[in-house]
C-alpha atoms as a PDB file:
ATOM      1  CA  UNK A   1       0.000   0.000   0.000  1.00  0.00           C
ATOM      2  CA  UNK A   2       1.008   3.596  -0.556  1.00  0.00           C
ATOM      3  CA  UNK A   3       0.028   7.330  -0.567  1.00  0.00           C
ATOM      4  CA  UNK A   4      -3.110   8.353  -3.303  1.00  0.00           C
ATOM      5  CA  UNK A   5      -2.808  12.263  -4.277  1.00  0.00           C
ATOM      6  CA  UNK A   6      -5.644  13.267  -5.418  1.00  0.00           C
ATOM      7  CA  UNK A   7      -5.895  16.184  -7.324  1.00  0.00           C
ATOM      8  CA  UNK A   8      -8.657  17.590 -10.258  1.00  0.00           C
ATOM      9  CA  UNK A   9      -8.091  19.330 -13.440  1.00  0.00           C
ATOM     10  CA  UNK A  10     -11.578  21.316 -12.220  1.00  0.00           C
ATOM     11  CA  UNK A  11      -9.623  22.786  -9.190  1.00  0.00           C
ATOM     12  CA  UNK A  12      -7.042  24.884 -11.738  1.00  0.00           C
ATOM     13  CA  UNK A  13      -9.856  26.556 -13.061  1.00  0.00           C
ATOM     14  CA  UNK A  14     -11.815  28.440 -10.024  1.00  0.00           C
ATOM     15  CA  UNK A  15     -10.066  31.489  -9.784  1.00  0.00           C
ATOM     16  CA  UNK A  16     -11.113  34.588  -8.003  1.00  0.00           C
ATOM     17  CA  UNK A  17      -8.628  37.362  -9.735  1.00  0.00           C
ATOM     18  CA  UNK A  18      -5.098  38.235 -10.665  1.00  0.00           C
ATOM     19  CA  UNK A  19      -4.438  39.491  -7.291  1.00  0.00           C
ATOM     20  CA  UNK A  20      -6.099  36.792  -4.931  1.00  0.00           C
ATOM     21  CA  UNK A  21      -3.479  34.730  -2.928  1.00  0.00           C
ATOM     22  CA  UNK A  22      -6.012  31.632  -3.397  1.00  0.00           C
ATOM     23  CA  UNK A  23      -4.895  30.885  -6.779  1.00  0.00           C
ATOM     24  CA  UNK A  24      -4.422  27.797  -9.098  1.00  0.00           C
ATOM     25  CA  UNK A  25      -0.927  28.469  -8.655  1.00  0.00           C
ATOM     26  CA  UNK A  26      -0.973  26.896  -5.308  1.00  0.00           C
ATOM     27  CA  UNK A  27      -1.474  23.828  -6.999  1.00  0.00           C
ATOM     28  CA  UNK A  28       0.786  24.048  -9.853  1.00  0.00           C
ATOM     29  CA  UNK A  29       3.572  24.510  -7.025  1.00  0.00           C
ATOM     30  CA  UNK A  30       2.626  21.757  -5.041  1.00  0.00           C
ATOM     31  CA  UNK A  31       2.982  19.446  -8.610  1.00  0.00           C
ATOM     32  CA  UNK A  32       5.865  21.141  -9.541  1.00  0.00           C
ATOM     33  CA  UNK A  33       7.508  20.297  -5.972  1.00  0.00           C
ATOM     34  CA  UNK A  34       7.024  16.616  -6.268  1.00  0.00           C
ATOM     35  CA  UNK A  35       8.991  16.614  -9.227  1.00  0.00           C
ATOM     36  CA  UNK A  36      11.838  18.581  -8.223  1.00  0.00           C
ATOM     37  CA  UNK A  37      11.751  16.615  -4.693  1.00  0.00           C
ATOM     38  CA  UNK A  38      11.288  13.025  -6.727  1.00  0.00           C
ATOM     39  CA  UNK A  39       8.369  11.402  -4.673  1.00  0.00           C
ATOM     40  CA  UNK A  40       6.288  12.286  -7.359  1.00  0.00           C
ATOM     41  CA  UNK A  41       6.401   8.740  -8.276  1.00  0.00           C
ATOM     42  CA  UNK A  42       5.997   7.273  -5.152  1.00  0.00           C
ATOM     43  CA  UNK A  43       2.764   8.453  -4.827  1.00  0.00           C
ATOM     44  CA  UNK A  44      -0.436   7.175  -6.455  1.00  0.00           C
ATOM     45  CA  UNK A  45      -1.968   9.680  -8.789  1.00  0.00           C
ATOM     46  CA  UNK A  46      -5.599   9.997  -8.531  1.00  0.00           C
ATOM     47  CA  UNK A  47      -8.541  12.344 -10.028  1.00  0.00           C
ATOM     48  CA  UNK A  48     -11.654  11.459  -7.904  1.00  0.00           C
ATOM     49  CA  UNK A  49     -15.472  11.977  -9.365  1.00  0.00           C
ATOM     50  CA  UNK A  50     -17.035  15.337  -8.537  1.00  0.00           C
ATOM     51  CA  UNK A  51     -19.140  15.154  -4.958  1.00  0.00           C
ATOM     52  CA  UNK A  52     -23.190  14.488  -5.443  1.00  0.00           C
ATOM     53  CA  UNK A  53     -25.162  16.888  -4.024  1.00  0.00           C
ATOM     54  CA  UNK A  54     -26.428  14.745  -1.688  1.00  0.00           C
ATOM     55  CA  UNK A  55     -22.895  14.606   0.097  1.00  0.00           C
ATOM     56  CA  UNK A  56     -22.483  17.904   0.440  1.00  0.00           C
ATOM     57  CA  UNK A  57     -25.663  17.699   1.980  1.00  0.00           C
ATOM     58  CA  UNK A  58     -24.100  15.599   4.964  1.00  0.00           C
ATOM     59  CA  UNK A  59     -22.739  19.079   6.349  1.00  0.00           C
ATOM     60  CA  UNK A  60     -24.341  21.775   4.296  1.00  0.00           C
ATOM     61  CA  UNK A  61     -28.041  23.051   4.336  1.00  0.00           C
ATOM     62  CA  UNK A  62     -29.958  22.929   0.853  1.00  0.00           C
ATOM     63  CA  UNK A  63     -29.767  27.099   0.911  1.00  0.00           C
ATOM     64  CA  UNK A  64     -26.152  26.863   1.295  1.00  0.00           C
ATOM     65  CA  UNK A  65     -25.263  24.601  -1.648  1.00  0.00           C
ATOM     66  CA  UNK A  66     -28.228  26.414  -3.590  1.00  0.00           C
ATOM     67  CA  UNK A  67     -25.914  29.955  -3.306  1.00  0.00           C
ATOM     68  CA  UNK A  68     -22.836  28.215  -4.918  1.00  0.00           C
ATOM     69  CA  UNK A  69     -24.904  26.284  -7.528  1.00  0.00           C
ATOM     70  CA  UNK A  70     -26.960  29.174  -8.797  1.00  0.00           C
ATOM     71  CA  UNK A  71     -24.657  32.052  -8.707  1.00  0.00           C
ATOM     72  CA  UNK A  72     -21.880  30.819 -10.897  1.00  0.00           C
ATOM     73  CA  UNK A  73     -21.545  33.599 -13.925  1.00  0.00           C
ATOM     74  CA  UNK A  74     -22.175  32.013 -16.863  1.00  0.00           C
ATOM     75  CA  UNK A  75     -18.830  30.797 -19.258  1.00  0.00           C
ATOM     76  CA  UNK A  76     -18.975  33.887 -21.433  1.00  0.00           C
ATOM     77  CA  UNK A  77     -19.747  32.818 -25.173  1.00  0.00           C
ATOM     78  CA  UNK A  78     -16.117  33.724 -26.534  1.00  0.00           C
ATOM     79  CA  UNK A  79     -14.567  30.801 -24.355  1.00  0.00           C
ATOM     80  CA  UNK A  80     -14.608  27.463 -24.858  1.00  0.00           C
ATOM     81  CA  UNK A  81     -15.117  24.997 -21.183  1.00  0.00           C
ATOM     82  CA  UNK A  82     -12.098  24.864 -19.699  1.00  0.00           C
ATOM     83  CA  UNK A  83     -10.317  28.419 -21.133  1.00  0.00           C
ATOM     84  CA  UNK A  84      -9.512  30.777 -18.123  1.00  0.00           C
ATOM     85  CA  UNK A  85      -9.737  34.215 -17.967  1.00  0.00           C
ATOM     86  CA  UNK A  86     -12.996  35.323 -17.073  1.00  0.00           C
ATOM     87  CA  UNK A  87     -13.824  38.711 -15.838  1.00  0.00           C
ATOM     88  CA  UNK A  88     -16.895  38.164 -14.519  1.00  0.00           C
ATOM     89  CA  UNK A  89     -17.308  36.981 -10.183  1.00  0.00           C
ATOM     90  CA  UNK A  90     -20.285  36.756  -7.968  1.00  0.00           C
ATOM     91  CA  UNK A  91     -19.223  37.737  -4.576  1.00  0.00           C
ATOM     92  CA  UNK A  92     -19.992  35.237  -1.996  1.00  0.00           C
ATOM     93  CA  UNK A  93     -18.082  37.198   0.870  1.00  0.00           C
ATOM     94  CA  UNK A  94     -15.619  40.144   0.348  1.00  0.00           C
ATOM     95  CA  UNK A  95     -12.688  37.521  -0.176  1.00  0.00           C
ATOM     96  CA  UNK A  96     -14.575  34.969  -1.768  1.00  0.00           C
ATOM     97  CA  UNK A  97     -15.599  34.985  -5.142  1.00  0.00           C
ATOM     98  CA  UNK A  98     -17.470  32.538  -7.988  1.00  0.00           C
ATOM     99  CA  UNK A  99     -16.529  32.566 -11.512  1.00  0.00           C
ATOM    100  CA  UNK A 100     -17.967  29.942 -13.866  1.00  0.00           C
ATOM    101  CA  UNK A 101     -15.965  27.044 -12.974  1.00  0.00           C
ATOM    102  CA  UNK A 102     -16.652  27.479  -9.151  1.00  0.00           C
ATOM    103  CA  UNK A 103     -19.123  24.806  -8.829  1.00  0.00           C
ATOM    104  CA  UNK A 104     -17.123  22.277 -10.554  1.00  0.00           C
ATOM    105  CA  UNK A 105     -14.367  23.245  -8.805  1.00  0.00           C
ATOM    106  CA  UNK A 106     -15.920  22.726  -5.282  1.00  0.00           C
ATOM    107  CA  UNK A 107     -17.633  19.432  -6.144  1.00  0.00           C
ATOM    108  CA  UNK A 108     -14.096  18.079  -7.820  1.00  0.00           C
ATOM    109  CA  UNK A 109     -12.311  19.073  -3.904  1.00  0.00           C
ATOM    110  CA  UNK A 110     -15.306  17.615  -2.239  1.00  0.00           C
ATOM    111  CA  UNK A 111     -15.214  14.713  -4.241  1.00  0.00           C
ATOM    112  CA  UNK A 112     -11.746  14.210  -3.730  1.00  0.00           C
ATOM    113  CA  UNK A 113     -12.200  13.786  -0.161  1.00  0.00           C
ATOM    114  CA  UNK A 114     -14.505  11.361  -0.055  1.00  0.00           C
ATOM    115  CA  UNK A 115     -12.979   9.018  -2.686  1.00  0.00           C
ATOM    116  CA  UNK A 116      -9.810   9.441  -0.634  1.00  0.00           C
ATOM    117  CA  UNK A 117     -11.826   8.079   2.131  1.00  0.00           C
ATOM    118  CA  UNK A 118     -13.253   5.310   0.671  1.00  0.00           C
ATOM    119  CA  UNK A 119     -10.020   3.867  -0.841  1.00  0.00           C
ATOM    120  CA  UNK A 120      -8.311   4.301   2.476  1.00  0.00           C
ATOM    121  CA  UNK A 121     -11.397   2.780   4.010  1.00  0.00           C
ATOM    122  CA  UNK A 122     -11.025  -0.205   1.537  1.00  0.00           C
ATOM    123  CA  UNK A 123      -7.466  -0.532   2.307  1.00  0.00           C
ATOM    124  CA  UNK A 124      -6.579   0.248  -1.369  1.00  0.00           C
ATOM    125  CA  UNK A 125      -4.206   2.615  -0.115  1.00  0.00           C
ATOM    126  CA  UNK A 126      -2.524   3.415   3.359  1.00  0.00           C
ATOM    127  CA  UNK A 127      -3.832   7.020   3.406  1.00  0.00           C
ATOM    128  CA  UNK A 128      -4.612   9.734   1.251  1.00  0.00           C
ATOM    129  CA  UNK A 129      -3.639  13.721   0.298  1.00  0.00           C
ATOM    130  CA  UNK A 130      -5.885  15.492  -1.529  1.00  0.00           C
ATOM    131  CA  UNK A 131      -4.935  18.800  -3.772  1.00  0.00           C
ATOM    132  CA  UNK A 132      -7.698  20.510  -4.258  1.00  0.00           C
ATOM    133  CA  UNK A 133      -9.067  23.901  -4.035  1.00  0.00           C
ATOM    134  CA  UNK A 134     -11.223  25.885  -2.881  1.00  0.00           C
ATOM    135  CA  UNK A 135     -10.147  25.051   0.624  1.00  0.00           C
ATOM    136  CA  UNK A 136     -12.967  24.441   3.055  1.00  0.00           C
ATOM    137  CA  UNK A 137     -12.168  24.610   6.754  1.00  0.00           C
ATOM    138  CA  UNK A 138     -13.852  28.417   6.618  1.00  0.00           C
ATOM    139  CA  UNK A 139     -17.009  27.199   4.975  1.00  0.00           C
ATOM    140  CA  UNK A 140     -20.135  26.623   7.935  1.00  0.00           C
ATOM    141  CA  UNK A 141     -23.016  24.447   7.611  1.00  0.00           C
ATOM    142  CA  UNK A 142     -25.066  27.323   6.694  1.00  0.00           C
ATOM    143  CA  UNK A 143     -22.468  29.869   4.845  1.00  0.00           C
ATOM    144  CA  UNK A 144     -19.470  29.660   2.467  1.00  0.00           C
ATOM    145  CA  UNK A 145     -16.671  32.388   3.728  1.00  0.00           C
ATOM    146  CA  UNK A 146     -12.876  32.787   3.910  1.00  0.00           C
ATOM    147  CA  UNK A 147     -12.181  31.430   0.461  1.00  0.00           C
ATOM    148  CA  UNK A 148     -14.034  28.466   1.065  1.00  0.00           C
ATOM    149  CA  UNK A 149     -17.114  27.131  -0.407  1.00  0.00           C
ATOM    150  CA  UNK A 150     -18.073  23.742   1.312  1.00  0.00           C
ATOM    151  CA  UNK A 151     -16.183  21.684   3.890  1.00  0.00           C
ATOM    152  CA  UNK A 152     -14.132  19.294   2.342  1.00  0.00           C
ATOM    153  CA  UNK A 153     -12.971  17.731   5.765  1.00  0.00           C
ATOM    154  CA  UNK A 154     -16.172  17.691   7.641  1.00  0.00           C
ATOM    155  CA  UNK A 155     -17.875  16.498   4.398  1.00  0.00           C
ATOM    156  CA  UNK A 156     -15.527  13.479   4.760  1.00  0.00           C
ATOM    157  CA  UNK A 157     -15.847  12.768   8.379  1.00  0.00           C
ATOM    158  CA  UNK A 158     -19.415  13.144   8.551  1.00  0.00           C
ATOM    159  CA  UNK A 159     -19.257  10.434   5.277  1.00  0.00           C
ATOM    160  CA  UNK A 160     -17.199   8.004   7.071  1.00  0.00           C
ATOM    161  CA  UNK A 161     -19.437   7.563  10.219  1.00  0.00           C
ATOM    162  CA  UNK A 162     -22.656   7.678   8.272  1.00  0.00           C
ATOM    163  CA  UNK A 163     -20.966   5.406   5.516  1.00  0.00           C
ATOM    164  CA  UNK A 164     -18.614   3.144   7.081  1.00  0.00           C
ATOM    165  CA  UNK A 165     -20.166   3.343  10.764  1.00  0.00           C
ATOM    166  CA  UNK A 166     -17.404   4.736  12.518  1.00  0.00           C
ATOM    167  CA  UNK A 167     -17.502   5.598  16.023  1.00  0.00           C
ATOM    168  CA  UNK A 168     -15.073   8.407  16.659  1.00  0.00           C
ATOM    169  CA  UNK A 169     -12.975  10.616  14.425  1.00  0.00           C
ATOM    170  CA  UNK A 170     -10.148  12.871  14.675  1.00  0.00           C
ATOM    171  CA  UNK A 171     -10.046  16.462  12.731  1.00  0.00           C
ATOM    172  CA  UNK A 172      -6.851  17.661  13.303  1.00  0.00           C
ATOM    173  CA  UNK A 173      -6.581  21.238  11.721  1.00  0.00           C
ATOM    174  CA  UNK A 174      -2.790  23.304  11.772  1.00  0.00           C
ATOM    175  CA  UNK A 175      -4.147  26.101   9.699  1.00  0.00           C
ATOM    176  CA  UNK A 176      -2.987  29.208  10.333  1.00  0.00           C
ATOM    177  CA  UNK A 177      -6.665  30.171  10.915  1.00  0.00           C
ATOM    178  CA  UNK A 178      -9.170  29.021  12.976  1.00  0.00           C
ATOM    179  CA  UNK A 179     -11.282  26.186  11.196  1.00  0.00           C
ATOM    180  CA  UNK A 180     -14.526  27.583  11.938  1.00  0.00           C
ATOM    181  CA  UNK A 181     -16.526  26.088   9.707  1.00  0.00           C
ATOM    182  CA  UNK A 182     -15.346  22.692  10.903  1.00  0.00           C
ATOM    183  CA  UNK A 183     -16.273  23.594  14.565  1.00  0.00           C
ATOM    184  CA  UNK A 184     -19.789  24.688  13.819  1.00  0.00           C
ATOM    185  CA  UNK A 185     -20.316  21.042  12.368  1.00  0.00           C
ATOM    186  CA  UNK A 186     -19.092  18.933  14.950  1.00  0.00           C
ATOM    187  CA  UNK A 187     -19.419  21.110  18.092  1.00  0.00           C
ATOM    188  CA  UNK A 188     -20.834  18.777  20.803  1.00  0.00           C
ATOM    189  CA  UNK A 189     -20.664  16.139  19.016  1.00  0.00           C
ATOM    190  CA  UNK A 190     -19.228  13.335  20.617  1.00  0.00           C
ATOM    191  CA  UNK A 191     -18.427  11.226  18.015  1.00  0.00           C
ATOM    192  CA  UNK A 192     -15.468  13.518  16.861  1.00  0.00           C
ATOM    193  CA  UNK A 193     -12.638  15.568  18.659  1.00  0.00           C
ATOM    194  CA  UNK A 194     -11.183  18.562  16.840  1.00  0.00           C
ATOM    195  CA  UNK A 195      -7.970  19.759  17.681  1.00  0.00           C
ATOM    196  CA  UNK A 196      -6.256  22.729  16.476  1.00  0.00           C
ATOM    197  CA  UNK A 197      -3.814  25.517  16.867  1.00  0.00           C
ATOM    198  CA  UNK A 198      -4.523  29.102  15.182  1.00  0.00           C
ATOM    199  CA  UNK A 199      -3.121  32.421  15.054  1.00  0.00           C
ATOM    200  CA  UNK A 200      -5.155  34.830  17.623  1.00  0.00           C
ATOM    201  CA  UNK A 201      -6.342  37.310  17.077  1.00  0.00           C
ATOM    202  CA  UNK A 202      -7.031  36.719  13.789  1.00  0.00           C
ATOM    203  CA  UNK A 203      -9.568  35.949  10.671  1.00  0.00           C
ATOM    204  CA  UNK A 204     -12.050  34.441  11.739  1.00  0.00           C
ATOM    205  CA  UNK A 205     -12.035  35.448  15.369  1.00  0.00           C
ATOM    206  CA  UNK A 206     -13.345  32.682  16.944  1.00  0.00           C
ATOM    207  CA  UNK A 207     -12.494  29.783  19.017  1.00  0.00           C
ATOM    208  CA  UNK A 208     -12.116  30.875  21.799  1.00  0.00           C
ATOM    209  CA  UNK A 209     -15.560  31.933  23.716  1.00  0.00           C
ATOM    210  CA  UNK A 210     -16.195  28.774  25.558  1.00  0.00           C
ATOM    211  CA  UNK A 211     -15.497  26.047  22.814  1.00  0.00           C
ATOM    212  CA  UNK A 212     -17.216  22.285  23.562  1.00  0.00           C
ATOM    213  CA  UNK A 213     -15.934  19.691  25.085  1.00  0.00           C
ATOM    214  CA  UNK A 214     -14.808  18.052  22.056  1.00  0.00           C
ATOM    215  CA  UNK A 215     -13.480  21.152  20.281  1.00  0.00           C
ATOM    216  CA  UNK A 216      -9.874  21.722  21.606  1.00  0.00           C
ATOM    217  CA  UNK A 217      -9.001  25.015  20.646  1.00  0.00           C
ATOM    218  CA  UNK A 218      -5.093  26.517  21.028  1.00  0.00           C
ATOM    219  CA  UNK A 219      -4.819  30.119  20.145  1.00  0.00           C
ATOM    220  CA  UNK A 220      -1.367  31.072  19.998  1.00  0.00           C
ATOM    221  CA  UNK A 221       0.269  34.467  19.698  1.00  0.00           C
ATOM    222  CA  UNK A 222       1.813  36.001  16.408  1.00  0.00           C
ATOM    223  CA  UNK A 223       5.477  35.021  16.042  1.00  0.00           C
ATOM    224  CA  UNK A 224       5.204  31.468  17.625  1.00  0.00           C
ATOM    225  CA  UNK A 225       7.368  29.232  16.966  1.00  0.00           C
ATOM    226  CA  UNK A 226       7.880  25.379  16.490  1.00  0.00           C
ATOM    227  CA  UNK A 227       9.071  24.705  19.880  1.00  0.00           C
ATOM    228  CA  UNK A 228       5.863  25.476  21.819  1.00  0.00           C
ATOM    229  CA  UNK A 229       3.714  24.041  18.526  1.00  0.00           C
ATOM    230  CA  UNK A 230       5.381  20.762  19.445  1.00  0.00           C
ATOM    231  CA  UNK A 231       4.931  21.582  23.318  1.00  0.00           C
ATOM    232  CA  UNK A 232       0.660  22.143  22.533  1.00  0.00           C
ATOM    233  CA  UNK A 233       0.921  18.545  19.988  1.00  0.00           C
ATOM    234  CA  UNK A 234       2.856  16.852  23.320  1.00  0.00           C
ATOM    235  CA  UNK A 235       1.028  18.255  26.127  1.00  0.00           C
ATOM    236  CA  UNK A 236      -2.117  18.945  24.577  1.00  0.00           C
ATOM    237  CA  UNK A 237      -3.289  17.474  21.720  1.00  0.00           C
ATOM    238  CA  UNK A 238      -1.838  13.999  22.119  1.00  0.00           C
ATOM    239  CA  UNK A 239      -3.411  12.980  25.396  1.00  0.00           C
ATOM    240  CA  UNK A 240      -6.655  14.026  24.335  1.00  0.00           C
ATOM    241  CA  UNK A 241      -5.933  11.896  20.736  1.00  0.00           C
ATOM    242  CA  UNK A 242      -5.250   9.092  22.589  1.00  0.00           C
ATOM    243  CA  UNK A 243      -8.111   9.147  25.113  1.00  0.00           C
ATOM    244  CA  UNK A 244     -10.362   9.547  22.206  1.00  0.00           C
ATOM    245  CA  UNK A 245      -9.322   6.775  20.273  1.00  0.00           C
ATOM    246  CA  UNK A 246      -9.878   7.658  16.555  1.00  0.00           C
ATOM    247  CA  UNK A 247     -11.043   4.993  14.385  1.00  0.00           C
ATOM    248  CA  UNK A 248      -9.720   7.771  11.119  1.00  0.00           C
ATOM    249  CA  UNK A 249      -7.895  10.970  11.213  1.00  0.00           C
ATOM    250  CA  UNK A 250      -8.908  14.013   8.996  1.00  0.00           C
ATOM    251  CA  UNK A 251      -6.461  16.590   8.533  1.00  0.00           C
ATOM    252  CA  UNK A 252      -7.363  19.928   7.424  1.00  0.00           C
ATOM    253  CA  UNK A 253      -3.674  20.811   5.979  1.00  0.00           C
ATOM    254  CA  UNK A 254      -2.858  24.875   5.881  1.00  0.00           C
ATOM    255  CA  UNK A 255       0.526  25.614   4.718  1.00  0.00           C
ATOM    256  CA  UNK A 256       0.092  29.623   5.825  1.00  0.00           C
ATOM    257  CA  UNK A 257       1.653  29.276   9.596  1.00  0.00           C
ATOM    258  CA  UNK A 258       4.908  28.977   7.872  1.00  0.00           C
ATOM    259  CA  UNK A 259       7.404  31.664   8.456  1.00  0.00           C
ATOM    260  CA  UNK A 260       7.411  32.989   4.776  1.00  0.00           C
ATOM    261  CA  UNK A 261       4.027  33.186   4.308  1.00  0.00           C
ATOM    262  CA  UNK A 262       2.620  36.632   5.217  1.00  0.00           C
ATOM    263  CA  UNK A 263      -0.943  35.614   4.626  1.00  0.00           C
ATOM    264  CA  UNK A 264      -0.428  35.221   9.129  1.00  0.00           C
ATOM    265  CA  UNK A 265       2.549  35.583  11.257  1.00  0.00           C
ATOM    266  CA  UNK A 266       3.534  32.417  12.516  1.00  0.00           C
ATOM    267  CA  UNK A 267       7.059  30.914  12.428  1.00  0.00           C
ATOM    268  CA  UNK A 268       6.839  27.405  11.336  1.00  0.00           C
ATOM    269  CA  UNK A 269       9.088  25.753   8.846  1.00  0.00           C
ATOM    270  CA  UNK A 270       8.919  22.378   6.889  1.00  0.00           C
ATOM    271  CA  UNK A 271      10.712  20.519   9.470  1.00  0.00           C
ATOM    272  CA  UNK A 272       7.919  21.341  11.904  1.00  0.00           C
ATOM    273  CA  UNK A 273       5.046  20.148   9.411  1.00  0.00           C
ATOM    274  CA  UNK A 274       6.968  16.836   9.081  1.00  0.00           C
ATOM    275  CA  UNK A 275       6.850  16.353  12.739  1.00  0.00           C
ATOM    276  CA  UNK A 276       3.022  17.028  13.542  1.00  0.00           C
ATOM    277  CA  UNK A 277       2.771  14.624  10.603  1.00  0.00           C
ATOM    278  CA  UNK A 278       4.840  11.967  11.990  1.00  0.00           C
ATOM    279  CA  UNK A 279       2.849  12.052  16.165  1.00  0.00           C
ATOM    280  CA  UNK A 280      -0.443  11.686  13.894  1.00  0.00           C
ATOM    281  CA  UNK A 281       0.868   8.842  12.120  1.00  0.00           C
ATOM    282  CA  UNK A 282       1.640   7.265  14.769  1.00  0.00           C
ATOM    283  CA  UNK A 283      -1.716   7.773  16.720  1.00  0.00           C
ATOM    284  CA  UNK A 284      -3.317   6.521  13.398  1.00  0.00           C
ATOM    285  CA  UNK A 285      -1.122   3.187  13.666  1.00  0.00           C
ATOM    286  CA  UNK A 286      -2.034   2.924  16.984  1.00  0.00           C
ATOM    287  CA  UNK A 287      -5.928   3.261  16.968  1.00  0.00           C
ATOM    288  CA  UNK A 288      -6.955   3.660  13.033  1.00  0.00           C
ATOM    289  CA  UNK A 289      -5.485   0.915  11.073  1.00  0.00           C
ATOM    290  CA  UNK A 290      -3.330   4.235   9.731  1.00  0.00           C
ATOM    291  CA  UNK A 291      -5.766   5.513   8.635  1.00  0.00           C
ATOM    292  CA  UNK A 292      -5.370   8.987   7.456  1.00  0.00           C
ATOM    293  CA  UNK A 293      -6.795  11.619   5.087  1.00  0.00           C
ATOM    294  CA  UNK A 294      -5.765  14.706   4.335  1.00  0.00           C
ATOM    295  CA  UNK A 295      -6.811  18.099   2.363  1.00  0.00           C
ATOM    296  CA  UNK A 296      -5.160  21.251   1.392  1.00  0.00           C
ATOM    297  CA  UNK A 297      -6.011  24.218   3.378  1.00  0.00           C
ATOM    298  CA  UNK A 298      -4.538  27.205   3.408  1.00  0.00           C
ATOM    299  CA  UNK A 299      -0.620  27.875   2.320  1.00  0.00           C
ATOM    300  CA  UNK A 300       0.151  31.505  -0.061  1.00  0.00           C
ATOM    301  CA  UNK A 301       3.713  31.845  -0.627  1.00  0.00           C
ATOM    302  CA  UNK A 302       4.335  29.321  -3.137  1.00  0.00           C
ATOM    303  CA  UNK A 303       7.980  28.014  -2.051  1.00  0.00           C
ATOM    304  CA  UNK A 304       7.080  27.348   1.153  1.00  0.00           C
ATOM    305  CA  UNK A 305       3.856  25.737   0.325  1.00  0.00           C
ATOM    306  CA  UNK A 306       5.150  23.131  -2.013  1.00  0.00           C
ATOM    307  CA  UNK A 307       8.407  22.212   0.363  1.00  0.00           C
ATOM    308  CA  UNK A 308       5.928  22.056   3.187  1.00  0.00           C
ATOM    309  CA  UNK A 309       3.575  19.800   1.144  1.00  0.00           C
ATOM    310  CA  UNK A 310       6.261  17.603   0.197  1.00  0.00           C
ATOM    311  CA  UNK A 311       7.100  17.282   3.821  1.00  0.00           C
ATOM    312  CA  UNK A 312       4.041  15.936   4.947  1.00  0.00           C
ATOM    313  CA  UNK A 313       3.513  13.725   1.562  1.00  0.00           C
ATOM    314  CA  UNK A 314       7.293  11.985   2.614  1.00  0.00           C
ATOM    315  CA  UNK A 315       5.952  11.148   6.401  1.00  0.00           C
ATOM    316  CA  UNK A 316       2.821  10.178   5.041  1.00  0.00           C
ATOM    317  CA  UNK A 317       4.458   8.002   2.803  1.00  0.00           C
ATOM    318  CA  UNK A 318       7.159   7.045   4.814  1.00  0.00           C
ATOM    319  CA  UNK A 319       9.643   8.091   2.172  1.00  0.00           C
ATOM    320  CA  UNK A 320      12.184   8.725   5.251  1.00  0.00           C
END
């Protein structure tokens, strides 16, 4: 068994304008990093089926998926499906945008997730990273925001224990941001612990007004570094891991608390990413058959997203 990347040729083609850090260049630089860092091989290359409705459905109410579906501008007549360049948006929130490939787009990263969840479920492969975009630990059950559309984590979770009749998850979220989105779905319930660490204050400015008992929250100060990141994983998030038991582990994968990436101001580096990567594989050996899944969040500068991909993809593989 092995690593499946999943990816979609949809997700190059949502774009939100020349100067919006959420580009289809993130994705182009996490391909062209696997090359230049020669695991691309080592992976299994996968393009999933777009998401059914009905899936999103597991997280997101019917007016939620309705303001995605019906609001993409049409493909204007002088381009043929598939052509960028597109002028024309539909403003979901002030930093999230629709142009006409947005719906494909979101139901390619949504659909990614949950085919990487079934083959790891299957035991096809030993766990999964998906490359997709939009990104969607931002989006609620009611509301798209933050550059996200729908939840591609929760979406999966929620799919697994409805699907597969799993007692307890894990949705373990190092975004630079706080997965918001993500909490609203899952808050009190039992059947999943979150855990995360976030830049605060900060977009979205939440997470920390009396969280539930299954959402642990870790705001941390601008400028922190690895050393008390791996003090919160150690202290913090691995007793509660372990206490909870997780059948699967979800990982909503952000790039942007890395120290060149000005889209926060956090000072983690790709040796730090390896590590988280490495404690969750080992409480996935230890109570989920290794079973692990994980989706592209956020990450902006594109050096530092692609090395930092690359060093989760190695652990995840174990290429070392």
């Amino acid at each position: 068994m092995t690593t499946a990347f999943y990816t979609h040729t949809d997700c190059q083609l949502h774009e939100m304008g020349a100067w919006h850090p959420e580009a289809p260049s993130r994705l182009q630089a996490i391909a062209d990093q696997l090359v230049r860092s020669q695991i691309h091989s080592a992976l299994q290359h996968r393009q999933a089926a777009p998401a059914p409705e009905s899936a999103l459905a597991l997280v997101h109410s019917a007016a939620a998926i309705a303001r995605v579906r019906d609001n993409c501008p049409a493909l204007s007549a002088s381009l043929e499906p598939g052509d960028k360049g597109e002028s024309e948006y539909f403003m979901l929130d002030p930093d999230t945008k629709l142009n006409a490939h947005s719906w494909r787009a979101a139901l390619a990263a949504a659909g990614a997730a949950l085919a990487a969840t079934d083959a790891v479920m299957a035991g096809e492969v030993a766990n999964a990273f998906c490359s997709v975009r939009p990104p969607g630990h931002h989006a609620t059950p009611a509301a798209s925001m933050g550059f996200c559309m729908f939840n591609n984590v929760a979406i999966a979770a929620e799919y697994a224990m409805q699907v597969y009749g799993l007692q307890r998850v894990a949705i373990v979220d190092f975004d630079v941001h706080h997965g918001n989105g993500t909490e609203q779905a899952f808050a009190g319930d039992p059947r999943v612990l979150m855990v995360s660490f976030f830049q605060h204050p900060f977009y979205p400015y939440s997470g920390t007004i009396q969280p539930a008992g299954n959402m642990l929250n870790l705001p941390v100060p601008a400028h922190t570094q690895g050393d008390l990141v791996r003090q919160i994983v150690t202290q913090q998030w691995l007793p509660a891991l372990h206490l909870h038991q997780p059948e699967m582990i979800f990982i909503s994968a952000g790039f942007d608390a890395h120290t060149d990436d000005d889209m926060g101001q956090m000072d983690l580096i790709e040796e730090d990413y390896r590590w988280i990567t490495q404690e969750m594989m080992q409480v996935a050996k230890t109570y989920a058959q290794g079973r692990i899944v994980s989706c592209l969040e956020g990450g902006y500068n594109l050096p530092a997203l692609g090395l930092s991909v690359v060093a989760h993809l190695k652990v995840l593989a174990e290429l070392e």
